[in-house]
N, C-alpha and C. Protein backbone atom coordinates (compact mmCIF):
# COMPACT_ATOMS: atom_id res chain seq x y z
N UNK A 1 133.68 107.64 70.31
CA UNK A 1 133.01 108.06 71.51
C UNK A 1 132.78 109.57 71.45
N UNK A 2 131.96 110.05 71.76
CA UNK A 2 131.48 111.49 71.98
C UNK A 2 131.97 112.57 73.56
N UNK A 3 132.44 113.30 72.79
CA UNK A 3 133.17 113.76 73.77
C UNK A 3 132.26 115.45 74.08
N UNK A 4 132.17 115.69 75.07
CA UNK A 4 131.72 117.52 75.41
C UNK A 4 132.57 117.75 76.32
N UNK A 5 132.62 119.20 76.22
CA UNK A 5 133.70 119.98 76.67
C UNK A 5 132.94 121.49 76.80
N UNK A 6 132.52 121.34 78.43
CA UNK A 6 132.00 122.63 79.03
C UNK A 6 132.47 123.67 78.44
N UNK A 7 132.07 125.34 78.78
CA UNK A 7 133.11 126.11 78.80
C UNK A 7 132.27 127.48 79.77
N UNK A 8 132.61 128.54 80.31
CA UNK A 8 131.76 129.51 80.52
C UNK A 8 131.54 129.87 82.08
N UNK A 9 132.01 128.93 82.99
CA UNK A 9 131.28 128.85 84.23
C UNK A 9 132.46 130.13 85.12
N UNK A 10 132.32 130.70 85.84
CA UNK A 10 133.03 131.08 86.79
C UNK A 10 132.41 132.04 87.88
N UNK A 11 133.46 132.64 88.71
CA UNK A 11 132.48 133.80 89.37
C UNK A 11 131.47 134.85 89.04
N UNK A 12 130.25 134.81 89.20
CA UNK A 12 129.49 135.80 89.72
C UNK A 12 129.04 137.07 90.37
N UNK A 13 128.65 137.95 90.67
CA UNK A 13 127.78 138.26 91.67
C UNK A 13 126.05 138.01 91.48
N UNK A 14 125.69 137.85 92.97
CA UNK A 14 124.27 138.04 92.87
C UNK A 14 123.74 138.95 91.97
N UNK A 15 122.46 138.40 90.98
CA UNK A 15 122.02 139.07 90.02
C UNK A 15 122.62 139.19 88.64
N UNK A 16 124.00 138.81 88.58
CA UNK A 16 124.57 138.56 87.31
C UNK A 16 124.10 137.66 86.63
N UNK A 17 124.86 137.65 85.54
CA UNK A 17 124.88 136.74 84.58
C UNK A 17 125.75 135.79 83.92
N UNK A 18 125.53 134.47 83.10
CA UNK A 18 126.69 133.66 82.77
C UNK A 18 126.15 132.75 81.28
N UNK A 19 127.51 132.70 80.50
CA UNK A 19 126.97 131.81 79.35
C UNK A 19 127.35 130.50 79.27
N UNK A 20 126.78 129.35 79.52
CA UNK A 20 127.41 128.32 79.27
C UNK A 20 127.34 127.53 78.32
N UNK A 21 128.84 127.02 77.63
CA UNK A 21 128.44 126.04 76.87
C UNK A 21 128.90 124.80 76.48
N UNK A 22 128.78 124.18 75.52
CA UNK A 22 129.36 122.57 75.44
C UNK A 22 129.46 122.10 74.21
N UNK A 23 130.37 122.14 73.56
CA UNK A 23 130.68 121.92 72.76
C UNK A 23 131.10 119.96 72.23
N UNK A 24 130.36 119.38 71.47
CA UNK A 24 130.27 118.33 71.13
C UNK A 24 131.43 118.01 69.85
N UNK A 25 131.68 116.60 69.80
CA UNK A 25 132.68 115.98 69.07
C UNK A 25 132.53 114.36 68.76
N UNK A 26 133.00 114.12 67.59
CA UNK A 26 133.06 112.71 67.40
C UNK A 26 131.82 112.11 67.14
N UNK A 27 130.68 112.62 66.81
CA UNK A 27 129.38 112.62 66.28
C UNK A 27 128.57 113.09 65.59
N UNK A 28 127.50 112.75 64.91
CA UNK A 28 126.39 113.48 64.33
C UNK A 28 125.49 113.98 65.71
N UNK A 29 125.59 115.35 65.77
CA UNK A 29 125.17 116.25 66.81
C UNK A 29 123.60 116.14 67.15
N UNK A 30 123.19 116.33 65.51
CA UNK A 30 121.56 116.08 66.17
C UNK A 30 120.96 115.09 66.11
N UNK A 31 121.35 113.62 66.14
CA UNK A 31 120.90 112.48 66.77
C UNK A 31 120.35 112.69 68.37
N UNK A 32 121.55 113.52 68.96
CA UNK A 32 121.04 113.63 70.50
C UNK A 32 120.47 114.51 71.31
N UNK A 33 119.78 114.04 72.17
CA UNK A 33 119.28 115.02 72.63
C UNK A 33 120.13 115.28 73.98
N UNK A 34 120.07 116.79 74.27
CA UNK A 34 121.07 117.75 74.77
C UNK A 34 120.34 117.85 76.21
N UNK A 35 121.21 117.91 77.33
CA UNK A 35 120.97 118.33 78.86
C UNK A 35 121.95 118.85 79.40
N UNK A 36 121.50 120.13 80.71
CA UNK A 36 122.11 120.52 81.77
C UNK A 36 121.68 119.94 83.01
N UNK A 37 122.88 119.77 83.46
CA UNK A 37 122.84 119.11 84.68
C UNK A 37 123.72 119.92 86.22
N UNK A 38 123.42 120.00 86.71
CA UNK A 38 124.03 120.50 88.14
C UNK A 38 123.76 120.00 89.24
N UNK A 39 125.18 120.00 90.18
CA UNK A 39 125.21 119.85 91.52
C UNK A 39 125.79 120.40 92.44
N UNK A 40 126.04 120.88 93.81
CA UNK A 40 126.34 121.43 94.44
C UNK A 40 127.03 120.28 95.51
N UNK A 41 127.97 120.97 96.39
CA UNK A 41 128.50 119.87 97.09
C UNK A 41 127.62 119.42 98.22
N UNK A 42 127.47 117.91 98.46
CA UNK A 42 126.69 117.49 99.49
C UNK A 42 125.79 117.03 98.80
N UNK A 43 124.97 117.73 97.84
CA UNK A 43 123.94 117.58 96.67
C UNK A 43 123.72 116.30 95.69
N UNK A 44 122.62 116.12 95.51
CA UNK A 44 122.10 114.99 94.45
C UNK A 44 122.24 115.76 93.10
N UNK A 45 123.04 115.33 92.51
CA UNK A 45 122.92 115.95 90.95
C UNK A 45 121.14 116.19 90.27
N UNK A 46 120.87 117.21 89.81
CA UNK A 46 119.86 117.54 89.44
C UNK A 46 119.56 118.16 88.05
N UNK A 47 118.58 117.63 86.97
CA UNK A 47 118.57 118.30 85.80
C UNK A 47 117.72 119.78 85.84
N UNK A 48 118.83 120.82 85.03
CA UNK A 48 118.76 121.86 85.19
C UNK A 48 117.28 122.25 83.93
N UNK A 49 118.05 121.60 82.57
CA UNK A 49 117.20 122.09 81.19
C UNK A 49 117.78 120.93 80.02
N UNK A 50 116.67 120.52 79.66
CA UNK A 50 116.68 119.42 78.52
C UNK A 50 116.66 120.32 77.26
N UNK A 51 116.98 119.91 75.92
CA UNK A 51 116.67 120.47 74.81
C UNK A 51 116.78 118.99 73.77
N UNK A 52 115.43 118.63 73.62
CA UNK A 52 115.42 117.27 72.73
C UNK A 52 115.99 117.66 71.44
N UNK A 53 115.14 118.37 71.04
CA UNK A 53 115.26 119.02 69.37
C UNK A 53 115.16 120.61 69.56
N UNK A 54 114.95 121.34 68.72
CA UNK A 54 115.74 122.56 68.29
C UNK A 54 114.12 122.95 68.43
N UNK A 55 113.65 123.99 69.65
CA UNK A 55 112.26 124.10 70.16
C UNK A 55 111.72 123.36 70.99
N UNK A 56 112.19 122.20 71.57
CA UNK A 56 111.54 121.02 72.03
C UNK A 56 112.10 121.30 73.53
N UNK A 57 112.20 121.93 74.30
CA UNK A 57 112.77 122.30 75.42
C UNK A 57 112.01 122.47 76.90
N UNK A 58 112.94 121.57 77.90
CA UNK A 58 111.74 121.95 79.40
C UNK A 58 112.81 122.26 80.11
N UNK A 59 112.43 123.07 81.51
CA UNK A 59 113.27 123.63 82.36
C UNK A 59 112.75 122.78 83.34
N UNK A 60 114.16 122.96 84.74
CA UNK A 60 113.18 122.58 86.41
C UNK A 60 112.56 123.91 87.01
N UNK A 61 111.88 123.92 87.81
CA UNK A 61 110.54 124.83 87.98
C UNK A 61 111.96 126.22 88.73
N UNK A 62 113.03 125.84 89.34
CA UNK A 62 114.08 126.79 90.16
C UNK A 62 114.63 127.38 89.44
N UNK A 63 114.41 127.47 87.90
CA UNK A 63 115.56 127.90 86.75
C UNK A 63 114.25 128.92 85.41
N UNK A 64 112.80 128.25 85.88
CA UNK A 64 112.13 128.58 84.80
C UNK A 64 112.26 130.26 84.81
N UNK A 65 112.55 130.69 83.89
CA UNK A 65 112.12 132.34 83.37
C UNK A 65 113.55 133.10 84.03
N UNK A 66 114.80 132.49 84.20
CA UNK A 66 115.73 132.92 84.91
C UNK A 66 116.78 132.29 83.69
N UNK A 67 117.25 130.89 83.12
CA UNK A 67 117.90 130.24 82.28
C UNK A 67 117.09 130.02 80.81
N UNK A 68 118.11 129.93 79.74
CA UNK A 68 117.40 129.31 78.19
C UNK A 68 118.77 128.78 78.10
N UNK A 69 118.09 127.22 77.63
CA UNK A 69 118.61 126.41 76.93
C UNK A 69 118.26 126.51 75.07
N UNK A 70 119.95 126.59 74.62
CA UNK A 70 119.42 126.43 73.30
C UNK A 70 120.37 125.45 72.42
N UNK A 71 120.13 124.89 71.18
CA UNK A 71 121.02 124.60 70.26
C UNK A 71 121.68 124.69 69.33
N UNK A 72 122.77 124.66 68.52
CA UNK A 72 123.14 124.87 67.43
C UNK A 72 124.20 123.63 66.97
N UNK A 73 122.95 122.96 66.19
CA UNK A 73 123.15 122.11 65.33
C UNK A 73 124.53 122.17 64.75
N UNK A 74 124.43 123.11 63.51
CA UNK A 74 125.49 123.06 63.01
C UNK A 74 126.84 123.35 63.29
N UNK A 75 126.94 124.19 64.46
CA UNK A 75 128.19 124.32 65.50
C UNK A 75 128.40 122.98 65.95
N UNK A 76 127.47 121.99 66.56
CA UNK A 76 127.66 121.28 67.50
C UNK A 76 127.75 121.59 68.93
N UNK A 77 127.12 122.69 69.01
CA UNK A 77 126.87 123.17 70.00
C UNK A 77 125.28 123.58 71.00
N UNK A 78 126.02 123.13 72.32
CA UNK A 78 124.70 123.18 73.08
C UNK A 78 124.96 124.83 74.17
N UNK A 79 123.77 125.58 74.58
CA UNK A 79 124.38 126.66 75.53
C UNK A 79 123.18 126.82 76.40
N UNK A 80 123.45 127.05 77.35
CA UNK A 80 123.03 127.66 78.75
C UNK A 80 122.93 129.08 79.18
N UNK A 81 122.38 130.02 78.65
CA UNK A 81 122.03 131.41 79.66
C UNK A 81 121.36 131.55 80.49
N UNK A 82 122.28 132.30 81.42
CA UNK A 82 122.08 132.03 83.24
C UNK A 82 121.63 133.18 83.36
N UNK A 83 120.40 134.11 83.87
CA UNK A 83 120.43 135.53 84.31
C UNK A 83 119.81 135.45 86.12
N UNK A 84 119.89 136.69 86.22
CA UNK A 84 119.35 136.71 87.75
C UNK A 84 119.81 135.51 88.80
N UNK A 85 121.47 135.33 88.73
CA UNK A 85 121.71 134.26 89.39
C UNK A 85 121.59 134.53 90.98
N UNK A 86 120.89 133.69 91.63
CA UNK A 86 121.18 133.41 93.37
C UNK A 86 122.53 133.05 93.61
N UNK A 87 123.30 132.49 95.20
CA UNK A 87 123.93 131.69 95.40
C UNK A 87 123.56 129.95 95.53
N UNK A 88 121.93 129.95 95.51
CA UNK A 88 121.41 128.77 95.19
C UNK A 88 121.43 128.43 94.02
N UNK A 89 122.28 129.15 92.82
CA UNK A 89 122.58 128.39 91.77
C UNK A 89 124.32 128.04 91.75
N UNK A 90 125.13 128.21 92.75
CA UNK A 90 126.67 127.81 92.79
C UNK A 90 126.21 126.12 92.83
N UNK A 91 126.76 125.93 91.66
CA UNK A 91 127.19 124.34 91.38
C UNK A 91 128.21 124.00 90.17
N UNK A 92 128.92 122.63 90.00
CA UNK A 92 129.11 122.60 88.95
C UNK A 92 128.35 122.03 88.21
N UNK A 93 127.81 122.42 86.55
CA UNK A 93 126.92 122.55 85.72
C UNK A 93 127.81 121.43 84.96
N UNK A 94 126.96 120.32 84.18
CA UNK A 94 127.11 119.18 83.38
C UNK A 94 126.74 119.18 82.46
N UNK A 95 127.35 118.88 81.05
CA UNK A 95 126.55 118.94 79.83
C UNK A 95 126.34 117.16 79.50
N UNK A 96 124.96 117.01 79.02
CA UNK A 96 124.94 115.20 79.42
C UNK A 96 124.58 115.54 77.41
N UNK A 97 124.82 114.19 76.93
CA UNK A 97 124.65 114.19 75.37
C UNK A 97 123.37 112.42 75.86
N UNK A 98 122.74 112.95 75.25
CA UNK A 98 121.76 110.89 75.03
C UNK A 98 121.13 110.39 73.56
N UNK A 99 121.90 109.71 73.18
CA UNK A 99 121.57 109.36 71.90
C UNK A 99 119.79 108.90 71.89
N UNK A 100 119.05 109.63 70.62
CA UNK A 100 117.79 109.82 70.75
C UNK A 100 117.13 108.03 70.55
N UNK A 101 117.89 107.32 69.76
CA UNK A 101 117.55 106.03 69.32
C UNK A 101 118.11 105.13 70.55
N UNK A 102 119.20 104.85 70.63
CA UNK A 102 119.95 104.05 71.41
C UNK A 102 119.71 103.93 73.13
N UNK A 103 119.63 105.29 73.16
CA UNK A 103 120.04 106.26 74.48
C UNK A 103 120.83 106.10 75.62
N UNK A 104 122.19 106.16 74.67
CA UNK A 104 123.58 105.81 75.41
C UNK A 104 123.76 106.81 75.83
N UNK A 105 124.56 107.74 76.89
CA UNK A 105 124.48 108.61 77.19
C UNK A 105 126.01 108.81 77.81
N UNK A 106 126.31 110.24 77.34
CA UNK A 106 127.77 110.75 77.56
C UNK A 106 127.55 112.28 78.48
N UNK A 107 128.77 112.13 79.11
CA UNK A 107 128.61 113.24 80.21
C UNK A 107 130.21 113.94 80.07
N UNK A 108 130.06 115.73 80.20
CA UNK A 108 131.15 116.15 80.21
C UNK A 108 131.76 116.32 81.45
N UNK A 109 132.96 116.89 81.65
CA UNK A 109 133.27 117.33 82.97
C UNK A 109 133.47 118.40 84.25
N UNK A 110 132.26 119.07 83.56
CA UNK A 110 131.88 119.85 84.06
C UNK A 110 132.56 121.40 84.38
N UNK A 111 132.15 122.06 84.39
CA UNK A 111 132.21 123.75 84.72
C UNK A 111 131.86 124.53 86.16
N UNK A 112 132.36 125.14 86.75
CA UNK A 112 132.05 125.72 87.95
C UNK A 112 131.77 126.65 88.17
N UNK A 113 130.20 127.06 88.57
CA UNK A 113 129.82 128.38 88.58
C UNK A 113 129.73 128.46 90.39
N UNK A 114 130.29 129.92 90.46
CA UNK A 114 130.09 130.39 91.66
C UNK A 114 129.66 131.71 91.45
N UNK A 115 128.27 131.92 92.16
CA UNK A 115 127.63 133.02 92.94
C UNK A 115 127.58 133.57 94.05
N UNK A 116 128.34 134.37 93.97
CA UNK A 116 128.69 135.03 95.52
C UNK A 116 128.90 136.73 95.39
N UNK A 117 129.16 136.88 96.48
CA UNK A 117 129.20 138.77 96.67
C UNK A 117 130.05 138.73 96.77
């Protein structure tokens, strides 16, 4: 089974910055394709930034030109840079793994970013 394991999230201030990442296990890494996911409490979980393949990448329109999603294959690693954060980005952030063939899909347990003054 494939396991991720957040890392990166914590306090803020408005306008800061944050690195997140997720580190993968128990698999061939680039079979899958890589997602961020976040929610806030009360909130519908929402995808933040996909990264199919290594260039192949879309954002949601609240994150575009503010977050990059990237990969590294051979780490097994997926990451998240956060800049110009609001408090409309305090959530905890999800790293989802989906196998590109199959598309079984594994979810980590998440990281907690808070933006605040």
């Amino acid at each position: 089974q494939v396991q991720l394991v957040e890392s990166g999230g914590g306090l803020v201030q408005p306008g800061g910055s944050l690195r997140l990442s997720c580190a993968a296990s128990g698999t061939i890494f680039s079979f899958y394709h890589m997602s961020w996911y976040r929610q806030a409490p009360g909130k519908q979980r929402e995808l933040v930034a996909v990264c199919l393949t290594v260039g192949n990448i879309n954002y949601a329109d609240s994150v575009k030109g503010r977050f990059t999603i990237s990969r590294d294959n051979a780490k097994n690693t997926v990451y998240l840079q956060m800049n110009s954060l609001t408090p409309e980005d305090t959530a905890v952030y999800y790293c989802k793994a989906r196998h590109s063939i199959t598309q079984y899909e594994y979810w980590g347990q998440g990281t907690q970013v808070t933006v605040s003054s």
